[in-house]
N, C-alpha and C. Protein backbone atom coordinates (compact mmCIF):
# COMPACT_ATOMS: atom_id res chain seq x y z
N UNK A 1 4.79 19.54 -34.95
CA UNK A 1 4.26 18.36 -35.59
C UNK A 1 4.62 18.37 -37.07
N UNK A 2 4.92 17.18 -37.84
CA UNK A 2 5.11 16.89 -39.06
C UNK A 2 4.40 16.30 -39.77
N UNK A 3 4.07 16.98 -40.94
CA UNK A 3 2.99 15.56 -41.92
C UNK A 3 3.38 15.99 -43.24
N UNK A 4 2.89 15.11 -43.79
CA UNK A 4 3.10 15.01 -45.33
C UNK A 4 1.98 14.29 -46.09
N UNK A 5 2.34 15.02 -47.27
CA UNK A 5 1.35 14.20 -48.54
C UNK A 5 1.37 13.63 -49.30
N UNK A 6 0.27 12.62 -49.93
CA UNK A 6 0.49 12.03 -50.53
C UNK A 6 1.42 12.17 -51.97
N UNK A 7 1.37 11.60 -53.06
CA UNK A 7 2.37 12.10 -54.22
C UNK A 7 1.43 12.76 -54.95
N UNK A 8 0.24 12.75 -54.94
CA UNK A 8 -0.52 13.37 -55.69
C UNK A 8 -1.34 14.96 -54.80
N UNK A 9 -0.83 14.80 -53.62
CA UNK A 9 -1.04 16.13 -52.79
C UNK A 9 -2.30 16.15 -52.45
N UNK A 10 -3.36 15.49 -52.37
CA UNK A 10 -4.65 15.43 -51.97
C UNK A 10 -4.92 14.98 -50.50
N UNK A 11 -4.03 14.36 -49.71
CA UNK A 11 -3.89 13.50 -48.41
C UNK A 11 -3.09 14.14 -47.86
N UNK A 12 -3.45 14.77 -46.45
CA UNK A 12 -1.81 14.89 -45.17
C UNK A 12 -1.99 13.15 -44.13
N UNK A 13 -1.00 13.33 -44.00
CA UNK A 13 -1.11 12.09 -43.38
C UNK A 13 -0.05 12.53 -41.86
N UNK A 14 -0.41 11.83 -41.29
CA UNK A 14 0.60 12.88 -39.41
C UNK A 14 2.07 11.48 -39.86
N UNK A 15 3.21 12.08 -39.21
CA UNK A 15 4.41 11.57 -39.45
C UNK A 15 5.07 11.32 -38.03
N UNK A 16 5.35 12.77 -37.53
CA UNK A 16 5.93 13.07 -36.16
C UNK A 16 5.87 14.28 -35.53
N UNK A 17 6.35 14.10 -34.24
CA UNK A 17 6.39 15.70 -33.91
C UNK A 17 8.01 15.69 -32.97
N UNK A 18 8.81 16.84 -33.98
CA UNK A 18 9.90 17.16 -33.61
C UNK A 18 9.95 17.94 -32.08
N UNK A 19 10.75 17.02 -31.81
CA UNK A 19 11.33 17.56 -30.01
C UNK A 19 12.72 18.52 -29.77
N UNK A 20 12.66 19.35 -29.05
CA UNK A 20 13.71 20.19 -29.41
C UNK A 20 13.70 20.96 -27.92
N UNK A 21 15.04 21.41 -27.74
CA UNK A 21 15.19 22.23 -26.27
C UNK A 21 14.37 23.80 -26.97
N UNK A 22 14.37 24.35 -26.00
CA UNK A 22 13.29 25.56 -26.28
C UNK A 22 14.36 26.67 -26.65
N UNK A 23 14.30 27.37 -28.03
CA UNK A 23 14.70 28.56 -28.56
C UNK A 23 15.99 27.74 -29.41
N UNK A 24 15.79 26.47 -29.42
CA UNK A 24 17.49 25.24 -30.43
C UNK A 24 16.51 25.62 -31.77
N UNK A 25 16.43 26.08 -32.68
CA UNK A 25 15.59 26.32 -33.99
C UNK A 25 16.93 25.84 -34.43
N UNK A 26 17.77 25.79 -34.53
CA UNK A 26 19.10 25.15 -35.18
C UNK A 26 18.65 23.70 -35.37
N UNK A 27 18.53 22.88 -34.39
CA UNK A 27 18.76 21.19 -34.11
C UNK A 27 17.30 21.09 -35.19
N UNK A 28 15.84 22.18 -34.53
CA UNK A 28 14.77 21.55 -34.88
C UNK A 28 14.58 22.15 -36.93
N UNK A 29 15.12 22.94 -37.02
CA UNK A 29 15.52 22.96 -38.66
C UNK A 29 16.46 21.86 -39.00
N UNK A 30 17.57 21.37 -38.93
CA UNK A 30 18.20 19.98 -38.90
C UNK A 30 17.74 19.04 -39.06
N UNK A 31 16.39 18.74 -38.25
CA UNK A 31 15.30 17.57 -38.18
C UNK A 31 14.69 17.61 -39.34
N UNK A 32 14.32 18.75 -39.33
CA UNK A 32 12.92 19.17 -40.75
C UNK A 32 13.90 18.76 -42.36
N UNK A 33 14.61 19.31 -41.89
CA UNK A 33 15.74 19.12 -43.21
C UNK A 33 15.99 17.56 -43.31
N UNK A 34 16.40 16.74 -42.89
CA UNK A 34 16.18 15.10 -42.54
C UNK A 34 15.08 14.67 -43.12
N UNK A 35 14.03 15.29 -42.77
CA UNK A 35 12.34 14.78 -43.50
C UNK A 35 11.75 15.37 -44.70
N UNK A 36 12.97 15.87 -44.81
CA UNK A 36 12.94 16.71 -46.16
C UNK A 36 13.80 15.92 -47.38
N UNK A 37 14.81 15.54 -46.92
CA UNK A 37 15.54 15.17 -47.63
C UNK A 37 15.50 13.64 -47.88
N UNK A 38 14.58 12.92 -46.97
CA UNK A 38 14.40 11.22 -47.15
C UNK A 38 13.32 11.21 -47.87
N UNK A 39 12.24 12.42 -48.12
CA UNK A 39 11.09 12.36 -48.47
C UNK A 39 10.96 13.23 -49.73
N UNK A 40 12.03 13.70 -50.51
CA UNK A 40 12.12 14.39 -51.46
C UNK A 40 11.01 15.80 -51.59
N UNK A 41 11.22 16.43 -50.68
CA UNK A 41 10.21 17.19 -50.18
C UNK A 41 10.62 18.67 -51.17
N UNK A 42 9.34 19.06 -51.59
CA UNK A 42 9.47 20.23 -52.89
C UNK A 42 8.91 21.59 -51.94
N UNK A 43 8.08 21.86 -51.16
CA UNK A 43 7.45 22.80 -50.57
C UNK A 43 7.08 22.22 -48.99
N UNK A 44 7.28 23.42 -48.59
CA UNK A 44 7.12 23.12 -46.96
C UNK A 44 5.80 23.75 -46.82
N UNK A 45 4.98 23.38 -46.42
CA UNK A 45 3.68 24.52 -45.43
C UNK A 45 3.90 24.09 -43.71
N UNK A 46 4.32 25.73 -43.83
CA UNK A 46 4.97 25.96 -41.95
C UNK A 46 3.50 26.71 -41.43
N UNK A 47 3.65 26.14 -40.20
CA UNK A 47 1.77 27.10 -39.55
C UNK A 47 2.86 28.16 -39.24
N UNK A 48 1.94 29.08 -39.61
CA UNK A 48 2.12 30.96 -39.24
C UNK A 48 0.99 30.59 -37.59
N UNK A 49 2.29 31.02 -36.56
CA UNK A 49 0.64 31.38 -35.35
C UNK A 49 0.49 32.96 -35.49
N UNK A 50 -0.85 33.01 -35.81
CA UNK A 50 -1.65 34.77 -35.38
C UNK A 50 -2.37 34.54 -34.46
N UNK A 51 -1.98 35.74 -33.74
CA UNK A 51 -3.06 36.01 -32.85
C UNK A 51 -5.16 36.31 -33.29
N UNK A 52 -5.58 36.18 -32.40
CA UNK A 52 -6.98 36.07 -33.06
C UNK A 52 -7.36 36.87 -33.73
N UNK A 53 -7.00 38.32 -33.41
CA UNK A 53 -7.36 39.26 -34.93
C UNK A 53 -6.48 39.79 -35.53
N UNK A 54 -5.90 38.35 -35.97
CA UNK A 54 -4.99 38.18 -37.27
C UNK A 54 -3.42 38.97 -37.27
N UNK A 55 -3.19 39.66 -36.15
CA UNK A 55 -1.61 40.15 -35.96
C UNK A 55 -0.73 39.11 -35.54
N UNK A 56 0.22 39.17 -35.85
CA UNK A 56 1.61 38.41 -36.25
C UNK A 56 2.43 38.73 -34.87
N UNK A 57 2.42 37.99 -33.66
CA UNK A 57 3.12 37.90 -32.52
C UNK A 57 4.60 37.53 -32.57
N UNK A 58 5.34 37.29 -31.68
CA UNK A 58 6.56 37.14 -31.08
C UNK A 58 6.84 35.48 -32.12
N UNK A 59 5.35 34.71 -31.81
CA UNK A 59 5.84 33.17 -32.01
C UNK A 59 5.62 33.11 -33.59
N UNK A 60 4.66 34.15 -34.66
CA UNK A 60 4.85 34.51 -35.73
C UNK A 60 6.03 35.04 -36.63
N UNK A 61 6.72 35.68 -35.43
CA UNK A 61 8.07 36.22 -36.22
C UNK A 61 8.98 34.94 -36.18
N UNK A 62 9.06 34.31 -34.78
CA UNK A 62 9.88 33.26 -34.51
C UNK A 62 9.92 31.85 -36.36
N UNK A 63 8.71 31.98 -36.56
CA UNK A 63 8.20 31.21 -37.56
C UNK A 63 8.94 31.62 -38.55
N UNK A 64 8.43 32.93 -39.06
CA UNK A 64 9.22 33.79 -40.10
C UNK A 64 10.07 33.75 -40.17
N UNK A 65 11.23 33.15 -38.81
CA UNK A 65 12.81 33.27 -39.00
C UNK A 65 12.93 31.48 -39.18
N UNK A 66 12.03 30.84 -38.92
CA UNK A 66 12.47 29.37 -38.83
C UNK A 66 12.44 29.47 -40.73
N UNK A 67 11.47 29.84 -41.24
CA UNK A 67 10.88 30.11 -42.85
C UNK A 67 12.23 30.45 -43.45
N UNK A 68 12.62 31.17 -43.13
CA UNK A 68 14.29 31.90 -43.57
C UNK A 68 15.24 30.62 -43.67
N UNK A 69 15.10 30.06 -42.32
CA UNK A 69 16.27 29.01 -42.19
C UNK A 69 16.40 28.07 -42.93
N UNK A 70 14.79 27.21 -43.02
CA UNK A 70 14.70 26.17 -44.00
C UNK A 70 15.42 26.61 -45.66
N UNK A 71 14.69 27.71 -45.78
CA UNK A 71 14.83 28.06 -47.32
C UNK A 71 16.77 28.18 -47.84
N UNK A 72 16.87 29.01 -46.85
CA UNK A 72 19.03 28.87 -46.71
C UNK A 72 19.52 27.45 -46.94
N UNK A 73 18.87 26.55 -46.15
CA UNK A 73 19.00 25.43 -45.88
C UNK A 73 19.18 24.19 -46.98
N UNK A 74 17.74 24.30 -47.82
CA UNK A 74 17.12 23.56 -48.45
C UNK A 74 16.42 23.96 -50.02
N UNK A 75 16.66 25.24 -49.85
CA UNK A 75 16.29 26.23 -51.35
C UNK A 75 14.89 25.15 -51.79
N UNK A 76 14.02 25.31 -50.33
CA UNK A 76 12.57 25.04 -50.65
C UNK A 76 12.14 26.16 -50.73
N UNK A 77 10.69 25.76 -51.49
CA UNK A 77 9.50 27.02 -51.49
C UNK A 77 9.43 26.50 -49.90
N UNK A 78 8.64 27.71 -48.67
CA UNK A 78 8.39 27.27 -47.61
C UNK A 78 7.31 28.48 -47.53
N UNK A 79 5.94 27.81 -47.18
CA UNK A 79 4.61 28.12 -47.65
C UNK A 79 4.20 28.90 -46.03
N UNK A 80 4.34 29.94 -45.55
CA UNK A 80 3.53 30.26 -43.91
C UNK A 80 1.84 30.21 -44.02
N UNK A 81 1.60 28.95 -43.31
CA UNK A 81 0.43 28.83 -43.31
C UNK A 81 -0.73 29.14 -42.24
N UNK A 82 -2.17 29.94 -41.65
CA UNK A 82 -2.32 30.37 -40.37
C UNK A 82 -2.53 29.34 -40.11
N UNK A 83 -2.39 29.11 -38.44
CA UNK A 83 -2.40 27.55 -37.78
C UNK A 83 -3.09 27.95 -36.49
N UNK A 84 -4.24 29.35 -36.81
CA UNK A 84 -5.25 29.44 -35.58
C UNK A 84 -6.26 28.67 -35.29
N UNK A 85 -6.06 28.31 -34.21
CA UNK A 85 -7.34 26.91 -33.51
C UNK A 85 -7.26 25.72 -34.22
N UNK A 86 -5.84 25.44 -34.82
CA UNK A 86 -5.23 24.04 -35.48
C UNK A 86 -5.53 22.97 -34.06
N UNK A 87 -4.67 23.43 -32.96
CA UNK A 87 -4.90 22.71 -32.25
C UNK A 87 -5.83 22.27 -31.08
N UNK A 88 -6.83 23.32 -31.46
CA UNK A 88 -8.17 23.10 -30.88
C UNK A 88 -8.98 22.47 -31.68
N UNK A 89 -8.71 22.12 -33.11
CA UNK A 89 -9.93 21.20 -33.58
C UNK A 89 -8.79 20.06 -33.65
N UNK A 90 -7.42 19.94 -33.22
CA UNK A 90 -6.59 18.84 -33.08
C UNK A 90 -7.36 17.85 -32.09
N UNK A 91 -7.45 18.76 -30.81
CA UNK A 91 -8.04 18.39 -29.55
C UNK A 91 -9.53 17.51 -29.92
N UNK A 92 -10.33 18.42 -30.05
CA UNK A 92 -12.00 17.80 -30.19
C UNK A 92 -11.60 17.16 -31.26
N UNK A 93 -10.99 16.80 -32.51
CA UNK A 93 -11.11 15.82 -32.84
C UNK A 93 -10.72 14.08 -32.53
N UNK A 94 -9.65 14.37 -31.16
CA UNK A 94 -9.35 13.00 -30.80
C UNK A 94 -9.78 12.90 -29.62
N UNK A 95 -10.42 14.11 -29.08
CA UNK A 95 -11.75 13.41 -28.06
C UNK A 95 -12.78 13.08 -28.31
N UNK A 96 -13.38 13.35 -29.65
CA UNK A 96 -14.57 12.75 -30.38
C UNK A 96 -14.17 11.57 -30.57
N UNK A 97 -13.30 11.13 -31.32
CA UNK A 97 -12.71 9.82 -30.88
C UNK A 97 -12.12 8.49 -30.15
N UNK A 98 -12.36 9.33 -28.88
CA UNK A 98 -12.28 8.75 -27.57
C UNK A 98 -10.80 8.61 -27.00
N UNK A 99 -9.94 9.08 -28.00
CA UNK A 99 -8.53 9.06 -27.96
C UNK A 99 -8.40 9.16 -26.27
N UNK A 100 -7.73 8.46 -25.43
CA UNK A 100 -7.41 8.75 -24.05
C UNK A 100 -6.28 10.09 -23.67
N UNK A 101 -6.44 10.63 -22.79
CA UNK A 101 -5.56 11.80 -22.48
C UNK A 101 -3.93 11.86 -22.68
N UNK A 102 -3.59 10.66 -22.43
CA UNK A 102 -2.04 10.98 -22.08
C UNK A 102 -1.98 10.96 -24.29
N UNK A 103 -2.71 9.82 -24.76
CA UNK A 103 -2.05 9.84 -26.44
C UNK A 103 -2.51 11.24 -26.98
N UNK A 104 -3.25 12.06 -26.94
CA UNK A 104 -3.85 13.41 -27.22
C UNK A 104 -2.84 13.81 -26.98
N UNK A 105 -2.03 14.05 -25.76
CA UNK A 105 -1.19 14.70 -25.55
C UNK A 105 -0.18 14.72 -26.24
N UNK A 106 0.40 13.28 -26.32
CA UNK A 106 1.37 13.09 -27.50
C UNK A 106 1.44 13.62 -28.97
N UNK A 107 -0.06 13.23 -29.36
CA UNK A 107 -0.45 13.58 -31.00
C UNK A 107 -1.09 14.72 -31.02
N UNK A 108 -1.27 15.81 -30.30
CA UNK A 108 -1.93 17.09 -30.79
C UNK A 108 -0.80 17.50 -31.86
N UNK A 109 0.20 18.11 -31.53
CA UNK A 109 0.95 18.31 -32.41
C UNK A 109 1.39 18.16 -33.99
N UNK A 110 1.19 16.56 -33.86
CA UNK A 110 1.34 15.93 -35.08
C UNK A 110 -0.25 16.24 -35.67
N UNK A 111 -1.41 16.05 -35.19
CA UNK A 111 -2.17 16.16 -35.47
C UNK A 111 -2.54 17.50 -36.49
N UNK A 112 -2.50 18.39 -35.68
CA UNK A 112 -2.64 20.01 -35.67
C UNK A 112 -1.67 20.23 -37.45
N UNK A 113 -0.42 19.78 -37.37
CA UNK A 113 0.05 19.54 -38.76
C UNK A 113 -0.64 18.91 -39.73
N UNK A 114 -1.55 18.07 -39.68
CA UNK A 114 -1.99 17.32 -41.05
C UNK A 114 -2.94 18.17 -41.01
N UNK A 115 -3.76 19.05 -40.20
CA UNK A 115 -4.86 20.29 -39.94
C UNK A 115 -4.38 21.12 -41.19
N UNK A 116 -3.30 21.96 -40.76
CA UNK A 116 -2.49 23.09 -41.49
C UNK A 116 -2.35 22.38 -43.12
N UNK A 117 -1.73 20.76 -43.21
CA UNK A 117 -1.31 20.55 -44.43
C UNK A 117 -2.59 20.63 -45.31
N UNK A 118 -3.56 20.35 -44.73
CA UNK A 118 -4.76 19.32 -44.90
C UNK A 118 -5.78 20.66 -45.33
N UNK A 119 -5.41 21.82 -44.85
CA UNK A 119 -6.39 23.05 -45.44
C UNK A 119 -5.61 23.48 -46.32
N UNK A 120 -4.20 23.47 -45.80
CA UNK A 120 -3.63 24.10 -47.68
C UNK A 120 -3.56 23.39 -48.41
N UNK A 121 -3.64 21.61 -48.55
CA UNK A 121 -3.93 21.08 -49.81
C UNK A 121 -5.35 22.10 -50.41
N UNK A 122 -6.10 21.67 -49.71
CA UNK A 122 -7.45 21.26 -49.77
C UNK A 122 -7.91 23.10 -51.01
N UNK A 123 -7.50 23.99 -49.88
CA UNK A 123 -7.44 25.76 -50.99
C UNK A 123 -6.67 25.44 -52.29
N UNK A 124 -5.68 24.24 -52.66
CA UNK A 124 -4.87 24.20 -54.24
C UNK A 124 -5.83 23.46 -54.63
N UNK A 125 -6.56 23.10 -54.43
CA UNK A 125 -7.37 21.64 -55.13
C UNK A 125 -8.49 22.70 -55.87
């Protein structure tokens, strides 16, 4: 999922969520770089996934190497942010909302990103 903030960095707002064949980190850095570059984008905050007591798994390192790529890429700052139970308060928050199943499905993702952007604004403020 993708989001961004406002110009004054106080707001995530949800954008999209990049689709990609599974283990293409090539195509889906390509994308990011695209929304980077239409949106004059200065710092990335990427969710770090940890496991629940806080060790750095397989899909953590995977991150760490996507973090590498952007930065080669784009000579951004790129911020690893934790993104544990992002998408479980993604979830209850658009079933509190009544959001129907199949659009949840669609927008957890995107969602779960303005989560991640939306707590690391929120710790600079």
């Amino acid at each position: 999922g993708v989001a961004l903030s406002d110009t004054m960095g106080i707001i995530a707002s949800p954008v999209t969520t990049i689709r990609f064949e599974e283990d293409d980190y090539e195509t889906a850095c390509q994308k990011v770089c695209e929304i980077i570059d239409a949106n004059k984008v200065l710092k990335v905050v990427l969710g770090l996934p940890k496991h629940m007591n806080g060790d750095i798994g397989i899909r953590g390192e995977i991150s760490r190497q996507f973090r590498d790529m952007l930065v080669e890429e784009r000579k951004v700052e790129v911020i690893l942010w934790d993104e544990r139970l992002t998408t479980v308060t993604a979830q209850r928050s658009m079933i509190a909302s009544n959001m129907n199943r199949k659009k949840r499905k669609q927008m957890v993702d995107t969602m779960a990103a303005v989560i991640i952007l939306q707590s690391y604004l929120d710790s600079i403020s």
